[in-house]
N, C-alpha and C. Protein backbone atom coordinates (compact mmCIF):
# COMPACT_ATOMS: atom_id res chain seq x y z
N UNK A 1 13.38 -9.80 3.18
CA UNK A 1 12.88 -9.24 4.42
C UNK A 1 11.88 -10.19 5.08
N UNK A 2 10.91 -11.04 4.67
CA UNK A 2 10.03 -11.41 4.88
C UNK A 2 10.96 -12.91 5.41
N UNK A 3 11.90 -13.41 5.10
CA UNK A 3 12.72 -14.64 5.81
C UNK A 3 13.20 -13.38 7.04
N UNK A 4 13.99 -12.65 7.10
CA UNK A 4 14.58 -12.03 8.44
C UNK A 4 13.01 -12.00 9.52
N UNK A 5 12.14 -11.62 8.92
CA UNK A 5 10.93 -11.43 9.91
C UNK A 5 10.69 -13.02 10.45
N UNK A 6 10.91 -13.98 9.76
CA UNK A 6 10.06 -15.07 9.67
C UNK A 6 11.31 -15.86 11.21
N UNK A 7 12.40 -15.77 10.93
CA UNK A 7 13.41 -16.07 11.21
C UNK A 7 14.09 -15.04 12.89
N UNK A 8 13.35 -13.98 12.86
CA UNK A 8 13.27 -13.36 14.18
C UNK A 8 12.00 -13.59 14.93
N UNK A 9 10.94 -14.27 14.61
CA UNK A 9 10.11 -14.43 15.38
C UNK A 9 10.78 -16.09 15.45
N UNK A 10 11.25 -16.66 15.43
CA UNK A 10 11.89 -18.11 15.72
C UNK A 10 13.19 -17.85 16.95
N UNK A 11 13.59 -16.62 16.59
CA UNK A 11 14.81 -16.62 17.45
C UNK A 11 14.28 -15.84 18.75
N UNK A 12 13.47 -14.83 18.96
CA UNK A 12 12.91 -14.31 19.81
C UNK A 12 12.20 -15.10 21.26
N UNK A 13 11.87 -16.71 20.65
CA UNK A 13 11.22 -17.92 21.33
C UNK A 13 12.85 -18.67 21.66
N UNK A 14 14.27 -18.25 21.46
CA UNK A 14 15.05 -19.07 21.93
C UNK A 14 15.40 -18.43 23.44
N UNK A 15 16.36 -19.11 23.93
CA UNK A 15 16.62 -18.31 25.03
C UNK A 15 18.55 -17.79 24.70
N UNK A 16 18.67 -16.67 24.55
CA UNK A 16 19.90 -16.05 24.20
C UNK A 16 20.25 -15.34 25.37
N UNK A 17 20.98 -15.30 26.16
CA UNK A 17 21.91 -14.31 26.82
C UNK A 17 22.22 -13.28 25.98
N UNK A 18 22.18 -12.21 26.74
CA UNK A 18 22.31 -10.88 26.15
C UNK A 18 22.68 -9.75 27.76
N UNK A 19 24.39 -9.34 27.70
CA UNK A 19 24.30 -8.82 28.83
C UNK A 19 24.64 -7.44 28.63
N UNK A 20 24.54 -7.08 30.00
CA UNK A 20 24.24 -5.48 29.56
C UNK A 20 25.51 -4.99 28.77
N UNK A 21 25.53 -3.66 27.91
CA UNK A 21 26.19 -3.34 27.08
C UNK A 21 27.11 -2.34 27.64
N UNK A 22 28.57 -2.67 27.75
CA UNK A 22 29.10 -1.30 28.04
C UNK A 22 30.01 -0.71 27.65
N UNK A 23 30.39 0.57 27.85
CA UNK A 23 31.14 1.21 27.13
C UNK A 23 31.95 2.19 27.94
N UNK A 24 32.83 2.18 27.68
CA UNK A 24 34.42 3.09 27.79
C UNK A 24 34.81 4.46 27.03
N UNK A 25 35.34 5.48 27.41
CA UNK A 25 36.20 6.27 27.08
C UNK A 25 37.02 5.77 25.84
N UNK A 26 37.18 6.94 24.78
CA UNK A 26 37.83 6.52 23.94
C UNK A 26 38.92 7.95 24.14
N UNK A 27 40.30 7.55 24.38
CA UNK A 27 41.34 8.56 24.43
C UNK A 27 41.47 9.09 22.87
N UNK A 28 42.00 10.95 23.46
CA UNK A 28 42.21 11.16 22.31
C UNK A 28 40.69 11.83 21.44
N UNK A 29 41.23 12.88 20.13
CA UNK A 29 40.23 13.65 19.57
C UNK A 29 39.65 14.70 20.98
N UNK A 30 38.95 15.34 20.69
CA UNK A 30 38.46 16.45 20.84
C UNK A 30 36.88 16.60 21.74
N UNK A 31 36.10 15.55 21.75
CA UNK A 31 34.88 14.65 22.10
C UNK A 31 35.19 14.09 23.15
N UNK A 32 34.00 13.81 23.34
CA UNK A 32 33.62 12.61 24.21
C UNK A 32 32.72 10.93 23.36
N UNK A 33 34.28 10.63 23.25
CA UNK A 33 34.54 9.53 22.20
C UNK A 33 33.99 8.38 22.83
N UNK A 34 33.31 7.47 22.44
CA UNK A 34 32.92 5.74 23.44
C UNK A 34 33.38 4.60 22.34
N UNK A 35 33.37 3.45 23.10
CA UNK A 35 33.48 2.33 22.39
C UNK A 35 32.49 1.72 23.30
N UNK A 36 31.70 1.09 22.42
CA UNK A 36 30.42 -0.24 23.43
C UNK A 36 30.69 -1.40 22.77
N UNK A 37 30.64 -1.96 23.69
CA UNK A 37 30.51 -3.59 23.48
C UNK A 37 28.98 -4.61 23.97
N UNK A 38 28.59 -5.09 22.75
CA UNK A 38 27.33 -5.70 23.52
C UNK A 38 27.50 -7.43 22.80
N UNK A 39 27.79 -8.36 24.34
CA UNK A 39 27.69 -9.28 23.86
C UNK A 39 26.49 -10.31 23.81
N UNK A 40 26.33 -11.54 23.16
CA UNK A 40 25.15 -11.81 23.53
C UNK A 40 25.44 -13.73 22.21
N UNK A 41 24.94 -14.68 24.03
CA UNK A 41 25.44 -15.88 23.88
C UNK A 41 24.27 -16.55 23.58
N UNK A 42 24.12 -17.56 22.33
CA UNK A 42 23.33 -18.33 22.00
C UNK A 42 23.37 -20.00 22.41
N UNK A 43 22.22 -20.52 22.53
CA UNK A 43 22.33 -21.71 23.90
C UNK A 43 22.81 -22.86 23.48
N UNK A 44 23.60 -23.04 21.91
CA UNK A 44 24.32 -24.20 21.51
C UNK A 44 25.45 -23.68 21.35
N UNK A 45 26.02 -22.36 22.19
CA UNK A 45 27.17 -21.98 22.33
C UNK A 45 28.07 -20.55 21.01
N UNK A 46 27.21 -20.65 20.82
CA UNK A 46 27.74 -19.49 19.55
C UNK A 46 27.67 -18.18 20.63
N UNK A 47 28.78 -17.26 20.14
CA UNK A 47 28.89 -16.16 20.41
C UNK A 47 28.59 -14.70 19.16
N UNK A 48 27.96 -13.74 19.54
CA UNK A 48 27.96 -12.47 18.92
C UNK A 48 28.63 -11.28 19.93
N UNK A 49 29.12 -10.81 19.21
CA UNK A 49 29.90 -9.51 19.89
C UNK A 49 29.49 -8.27 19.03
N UNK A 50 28.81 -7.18 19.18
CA UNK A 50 28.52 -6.05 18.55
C UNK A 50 29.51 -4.84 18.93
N UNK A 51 30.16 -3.96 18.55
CA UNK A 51 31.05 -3.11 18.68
C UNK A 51 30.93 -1.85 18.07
N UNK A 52 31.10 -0.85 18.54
CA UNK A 52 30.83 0.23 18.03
C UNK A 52 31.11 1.36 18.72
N UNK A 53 31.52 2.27 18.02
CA UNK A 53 32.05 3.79 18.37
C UNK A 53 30.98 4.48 18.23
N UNK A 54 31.04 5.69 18.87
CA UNK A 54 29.96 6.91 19.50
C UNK A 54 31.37 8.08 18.84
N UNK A 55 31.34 8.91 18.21
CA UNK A 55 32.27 9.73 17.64
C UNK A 55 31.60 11.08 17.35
N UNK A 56 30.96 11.58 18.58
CA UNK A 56 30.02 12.58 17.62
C UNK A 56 30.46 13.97 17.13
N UNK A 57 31.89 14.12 16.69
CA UNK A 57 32.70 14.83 16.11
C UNK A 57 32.87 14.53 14.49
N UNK A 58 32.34 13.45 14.52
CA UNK A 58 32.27 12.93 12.72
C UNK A 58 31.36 14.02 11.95
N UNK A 59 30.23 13.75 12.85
CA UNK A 59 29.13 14.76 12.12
C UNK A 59 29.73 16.38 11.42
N UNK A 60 30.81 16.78 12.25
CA UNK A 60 31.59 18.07 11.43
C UNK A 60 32.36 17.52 10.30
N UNK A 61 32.56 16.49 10.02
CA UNK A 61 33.51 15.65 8.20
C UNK A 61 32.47 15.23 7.98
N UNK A 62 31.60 15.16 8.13
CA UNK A 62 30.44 14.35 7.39
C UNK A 62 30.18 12.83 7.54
N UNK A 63 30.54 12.43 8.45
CA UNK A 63 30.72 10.96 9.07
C UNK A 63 29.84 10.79 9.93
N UNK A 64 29.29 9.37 9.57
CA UNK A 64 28.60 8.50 10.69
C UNK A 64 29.16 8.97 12.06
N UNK A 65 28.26 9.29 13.34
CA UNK A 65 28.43 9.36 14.54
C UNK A 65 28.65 7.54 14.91
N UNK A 66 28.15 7.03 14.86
CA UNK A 66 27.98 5.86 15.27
C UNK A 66 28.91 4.52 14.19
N UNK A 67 29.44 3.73 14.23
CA UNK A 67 29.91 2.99 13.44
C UNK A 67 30.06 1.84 14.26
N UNK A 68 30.12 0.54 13.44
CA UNK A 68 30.74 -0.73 14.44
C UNK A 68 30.93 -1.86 13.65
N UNK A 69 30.56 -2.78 14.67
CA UNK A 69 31.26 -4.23 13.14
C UNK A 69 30.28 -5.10 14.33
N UNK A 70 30.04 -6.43 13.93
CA UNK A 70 29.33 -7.50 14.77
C UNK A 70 30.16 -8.31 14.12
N UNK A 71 30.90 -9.24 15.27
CA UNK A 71 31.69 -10.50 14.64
C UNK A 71 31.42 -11.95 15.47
N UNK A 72 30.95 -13.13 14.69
CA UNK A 72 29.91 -13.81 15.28
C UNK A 72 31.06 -15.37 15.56
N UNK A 73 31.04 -15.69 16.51
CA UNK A 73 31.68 -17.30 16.68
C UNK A 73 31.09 -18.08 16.41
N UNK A 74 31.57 -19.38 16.37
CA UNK A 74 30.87 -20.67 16.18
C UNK A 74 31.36 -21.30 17.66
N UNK A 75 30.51 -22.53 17.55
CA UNK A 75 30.29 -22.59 19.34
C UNK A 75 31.79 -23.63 19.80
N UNK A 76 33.06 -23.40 18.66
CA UNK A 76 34.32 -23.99 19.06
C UNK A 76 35.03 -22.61 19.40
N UNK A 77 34.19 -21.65 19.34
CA UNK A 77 34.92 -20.59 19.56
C UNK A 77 35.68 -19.21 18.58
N UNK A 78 35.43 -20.55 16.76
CA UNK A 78 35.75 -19.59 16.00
C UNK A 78 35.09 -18.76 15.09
N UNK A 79 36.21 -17.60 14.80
CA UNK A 79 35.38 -16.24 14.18
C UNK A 79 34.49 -16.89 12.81
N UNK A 80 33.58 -16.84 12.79
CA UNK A 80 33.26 -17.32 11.38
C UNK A 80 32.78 -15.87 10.54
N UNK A 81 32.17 -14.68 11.28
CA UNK A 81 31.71 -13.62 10.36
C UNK A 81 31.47 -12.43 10.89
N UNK A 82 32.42 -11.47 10.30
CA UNK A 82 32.34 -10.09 10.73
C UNK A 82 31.48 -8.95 9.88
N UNK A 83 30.62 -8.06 10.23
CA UNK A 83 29.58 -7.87 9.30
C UNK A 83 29.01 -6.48 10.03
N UNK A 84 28.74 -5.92 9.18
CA UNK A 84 28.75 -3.82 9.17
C UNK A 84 27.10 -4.13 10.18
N UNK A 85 27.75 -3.78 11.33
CA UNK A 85 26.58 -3.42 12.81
C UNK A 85 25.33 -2.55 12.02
N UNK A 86 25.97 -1.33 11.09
CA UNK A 86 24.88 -0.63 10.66
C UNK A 86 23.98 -1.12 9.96
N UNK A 87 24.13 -2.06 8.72
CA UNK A 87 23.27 -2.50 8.04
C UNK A 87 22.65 -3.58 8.39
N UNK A 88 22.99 -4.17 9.26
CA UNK A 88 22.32 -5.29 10.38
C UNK A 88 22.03 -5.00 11.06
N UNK A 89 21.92 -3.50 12.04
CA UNK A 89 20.78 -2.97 12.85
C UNK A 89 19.87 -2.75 12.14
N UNK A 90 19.70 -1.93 11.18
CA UNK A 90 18.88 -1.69 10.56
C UNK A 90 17.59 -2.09 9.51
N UNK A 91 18.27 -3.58 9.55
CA UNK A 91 17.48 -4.44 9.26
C UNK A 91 16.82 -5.19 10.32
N UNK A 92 17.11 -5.35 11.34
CA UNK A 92 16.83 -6.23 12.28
C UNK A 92 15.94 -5.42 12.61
N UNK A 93 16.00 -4.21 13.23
CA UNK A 93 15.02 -3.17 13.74
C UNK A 93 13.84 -3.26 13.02
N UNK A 94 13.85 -3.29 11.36
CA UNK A 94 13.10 -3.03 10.61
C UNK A 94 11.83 -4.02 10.71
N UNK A 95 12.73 -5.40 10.53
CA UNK A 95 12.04 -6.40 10.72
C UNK A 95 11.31 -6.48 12.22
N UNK A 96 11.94 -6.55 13.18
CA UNK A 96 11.56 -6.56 14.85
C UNK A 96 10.21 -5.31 14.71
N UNK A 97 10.22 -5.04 14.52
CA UNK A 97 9.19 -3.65 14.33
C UNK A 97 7.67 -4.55 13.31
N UNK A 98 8.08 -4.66 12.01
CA UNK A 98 7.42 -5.46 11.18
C UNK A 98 6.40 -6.87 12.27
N UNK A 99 7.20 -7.31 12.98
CA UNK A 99 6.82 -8.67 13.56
C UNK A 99 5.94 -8.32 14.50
N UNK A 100 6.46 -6.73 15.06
CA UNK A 100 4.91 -6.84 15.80
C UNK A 100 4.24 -6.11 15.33
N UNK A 101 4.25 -5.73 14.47
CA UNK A 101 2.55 -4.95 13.43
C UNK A 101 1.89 -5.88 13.09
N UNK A 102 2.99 -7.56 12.87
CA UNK A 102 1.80 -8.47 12.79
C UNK A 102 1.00 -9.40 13.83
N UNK A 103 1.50 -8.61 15.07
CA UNK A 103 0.37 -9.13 16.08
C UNK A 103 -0.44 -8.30 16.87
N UNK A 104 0.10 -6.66 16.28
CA UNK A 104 -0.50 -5.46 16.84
C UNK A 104 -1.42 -4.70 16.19
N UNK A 105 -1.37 -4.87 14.71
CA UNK A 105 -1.73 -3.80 13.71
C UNK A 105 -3.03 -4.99 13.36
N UNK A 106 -4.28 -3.93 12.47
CA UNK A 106 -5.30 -4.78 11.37
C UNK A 106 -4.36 -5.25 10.38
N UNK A 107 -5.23 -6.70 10.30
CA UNK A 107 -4.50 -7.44 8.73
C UNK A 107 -4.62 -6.62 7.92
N UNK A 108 -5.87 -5.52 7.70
CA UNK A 108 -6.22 -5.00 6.23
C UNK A 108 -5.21 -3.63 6.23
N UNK A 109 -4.54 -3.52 6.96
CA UNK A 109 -4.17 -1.96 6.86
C UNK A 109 -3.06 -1.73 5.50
N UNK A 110 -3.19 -0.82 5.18
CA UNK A 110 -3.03 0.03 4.21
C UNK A 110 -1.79 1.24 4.14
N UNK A 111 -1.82 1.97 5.21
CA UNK A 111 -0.93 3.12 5.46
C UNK A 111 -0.30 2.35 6.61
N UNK A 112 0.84 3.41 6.25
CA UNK A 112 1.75 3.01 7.49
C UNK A 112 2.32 4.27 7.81
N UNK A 113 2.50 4.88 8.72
CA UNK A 113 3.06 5.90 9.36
C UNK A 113 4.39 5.69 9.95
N UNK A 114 4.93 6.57 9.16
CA UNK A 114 6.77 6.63 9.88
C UNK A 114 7.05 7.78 10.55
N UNK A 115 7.41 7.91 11.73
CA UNK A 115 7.85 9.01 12.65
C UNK A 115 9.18 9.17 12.88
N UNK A 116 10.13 10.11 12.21
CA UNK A 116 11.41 10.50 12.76
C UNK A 116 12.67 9.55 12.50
N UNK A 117 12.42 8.14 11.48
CA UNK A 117 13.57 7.68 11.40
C UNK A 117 14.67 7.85 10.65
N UNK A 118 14.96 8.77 9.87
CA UNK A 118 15.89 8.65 8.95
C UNK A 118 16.18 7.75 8.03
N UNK A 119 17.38 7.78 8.16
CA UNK A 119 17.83 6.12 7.09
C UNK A 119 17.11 4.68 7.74
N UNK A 120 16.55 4.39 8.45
CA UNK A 120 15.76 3.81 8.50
C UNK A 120 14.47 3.22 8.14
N UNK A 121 13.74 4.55 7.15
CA UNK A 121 12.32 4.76 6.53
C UNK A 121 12.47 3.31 5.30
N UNK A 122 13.34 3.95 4.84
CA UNK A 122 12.68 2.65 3.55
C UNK A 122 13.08 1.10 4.13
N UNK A 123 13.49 0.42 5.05
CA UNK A 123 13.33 -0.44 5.47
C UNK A 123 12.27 -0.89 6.32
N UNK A 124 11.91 0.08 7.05
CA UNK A 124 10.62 0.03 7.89
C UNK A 124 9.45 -0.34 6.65
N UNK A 125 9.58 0.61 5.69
CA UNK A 125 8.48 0.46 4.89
C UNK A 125 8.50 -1.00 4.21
N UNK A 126 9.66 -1.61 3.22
CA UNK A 126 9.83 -2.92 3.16
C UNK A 126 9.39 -4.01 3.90
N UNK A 127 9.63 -3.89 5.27
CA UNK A 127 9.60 -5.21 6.19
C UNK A 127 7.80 -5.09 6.48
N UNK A 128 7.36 -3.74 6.65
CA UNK A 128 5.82 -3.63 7.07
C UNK A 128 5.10 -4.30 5.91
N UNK A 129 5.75 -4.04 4.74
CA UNK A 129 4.59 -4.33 3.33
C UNK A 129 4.60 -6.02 3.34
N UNK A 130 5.85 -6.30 4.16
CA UNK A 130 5.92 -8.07 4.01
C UNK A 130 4.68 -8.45 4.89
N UNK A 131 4.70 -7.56 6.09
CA UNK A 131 3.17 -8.35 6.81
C UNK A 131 1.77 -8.02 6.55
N UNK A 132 1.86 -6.54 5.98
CA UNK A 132 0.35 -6.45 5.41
C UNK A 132 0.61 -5.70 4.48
N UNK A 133 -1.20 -5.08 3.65
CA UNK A 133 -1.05 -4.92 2.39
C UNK A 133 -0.54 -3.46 2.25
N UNK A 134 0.03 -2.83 2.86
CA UNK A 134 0.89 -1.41 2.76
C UNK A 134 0.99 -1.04 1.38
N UNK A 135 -0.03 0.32 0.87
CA UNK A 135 -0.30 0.74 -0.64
C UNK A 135 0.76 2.36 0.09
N UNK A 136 0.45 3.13 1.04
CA UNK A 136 0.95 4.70 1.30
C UNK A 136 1.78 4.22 2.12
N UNK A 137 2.81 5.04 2.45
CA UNK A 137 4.15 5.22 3.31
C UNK A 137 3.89 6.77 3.81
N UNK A 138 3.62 7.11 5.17
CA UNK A 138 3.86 8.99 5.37
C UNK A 138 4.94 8.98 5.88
N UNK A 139 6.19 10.05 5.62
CA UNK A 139 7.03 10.26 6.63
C UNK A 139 7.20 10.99 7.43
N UNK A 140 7.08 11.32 8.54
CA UNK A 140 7.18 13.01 8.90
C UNK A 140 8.33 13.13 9.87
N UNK A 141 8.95 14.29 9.59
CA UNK A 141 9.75 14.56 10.75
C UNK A 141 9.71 15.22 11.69
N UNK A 142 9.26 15.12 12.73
CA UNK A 142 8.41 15.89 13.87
C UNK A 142 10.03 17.35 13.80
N UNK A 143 11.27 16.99 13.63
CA UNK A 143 12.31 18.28 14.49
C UNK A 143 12.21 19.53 13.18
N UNK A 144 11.56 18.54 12.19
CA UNK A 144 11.65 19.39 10.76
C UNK A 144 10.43 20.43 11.00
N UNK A 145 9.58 19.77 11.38
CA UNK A 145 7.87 20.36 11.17
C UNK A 145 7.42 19.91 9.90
N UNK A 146 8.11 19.10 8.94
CA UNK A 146 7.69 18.57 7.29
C UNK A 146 6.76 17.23 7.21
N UNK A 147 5.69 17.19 6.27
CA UNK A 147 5.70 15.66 6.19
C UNK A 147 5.84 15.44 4.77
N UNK A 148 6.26 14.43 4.71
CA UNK A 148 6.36 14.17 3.03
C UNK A 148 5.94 12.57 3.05
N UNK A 149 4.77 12.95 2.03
CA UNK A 149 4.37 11.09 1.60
C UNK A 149 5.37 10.52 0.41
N UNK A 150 5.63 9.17 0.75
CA UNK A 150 5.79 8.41 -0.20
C UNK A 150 4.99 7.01 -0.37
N UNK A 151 4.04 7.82 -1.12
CA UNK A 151 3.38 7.11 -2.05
C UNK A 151 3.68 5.40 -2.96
N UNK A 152 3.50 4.04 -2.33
CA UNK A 152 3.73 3.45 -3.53
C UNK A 152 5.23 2.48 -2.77
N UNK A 153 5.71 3.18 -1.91
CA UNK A 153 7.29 3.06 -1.81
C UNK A 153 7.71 1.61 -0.90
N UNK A 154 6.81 1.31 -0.27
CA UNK A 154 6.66 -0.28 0.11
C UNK A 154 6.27 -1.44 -1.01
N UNK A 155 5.39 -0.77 -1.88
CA UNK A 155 4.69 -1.79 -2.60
C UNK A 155 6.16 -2.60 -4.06
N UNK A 156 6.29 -1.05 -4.14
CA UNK A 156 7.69 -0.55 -5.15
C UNK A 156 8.55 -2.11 -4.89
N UNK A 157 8.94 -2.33 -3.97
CA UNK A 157 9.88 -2.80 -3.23
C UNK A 157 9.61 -4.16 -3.19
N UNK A 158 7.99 -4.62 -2.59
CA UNK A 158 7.70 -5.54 -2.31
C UNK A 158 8.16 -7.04 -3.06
């Protein structure tokens, strides 16, 4: 985590094209089905393409609403790597988040407060403990009315 952080504050200083993201009708099923496409061009020519379905009929089988793939070119044009959108948002977020606690947050801090992310929490907590000394994790879910600490759960990790 602490290279993805190190390694998004390097890429954040490039200049990437990134155009707006859009999305279509998906025929068929029962919903109001999408497909998005978000592409986004790097300045020695590499391409990323992010892809992903909006399905929010999954949630009745127990399925991801959201799913996709990111498949990345090399700057001749070819596919070199296709790779699960989910677990690479979710890291990226984690980290992107992380990078600015370390120009927003006290060095000394300690707790970290998580609001409402879901499967997201224990990465948030990971990438934060990389920039400071994060001992408590709170989670709360504001739709729940619950909070539940985890105690320890960045450091765990660290």
């Amino acid at each position: 985590m602490e290279q993805l952080v190190e390694a998004l504050h390097r890429a954040f200083a490039t200049e990437v094209r990134a155009y707006e993201r859009t999305q279509v009708p998906v025929p068929g099923g029962v919903d109001e089905r999408l497909l998005r496409t978000m592409p986004a061009f790097g300045p020695d020519g590499r391409v990323m393409v992010k892809l992903a379905t909006v399905f929010p009929g999954n949630r009745d089988a127990g399925l991801p609403t959201i799913q996709g793939a990111l498949l990345i070119f090399d700057a001749h044009g070819r596919p070199t790597a296709l790779l699960d959108a989910a677990a690479v948002t979710r890291r990226r977020t984690a980290a992107a988040s992380a990078l600015a606690s370390r120009f927003l947050s006290r060095r000394d801090s300690r707790r970290l407060l998580i609001i409402g992310t879901g499967c997201l929490a224990p990465y948030l907590a990971l990438a934060h403990a990389t920039v400071r000394p994060i001992e408590d994790v709170i989670e709360t879910q504001p739709d729940m009315g619950g909070t539940d600490q985890i105690n320890g759960t960045a450091k765990l990790h660290h």
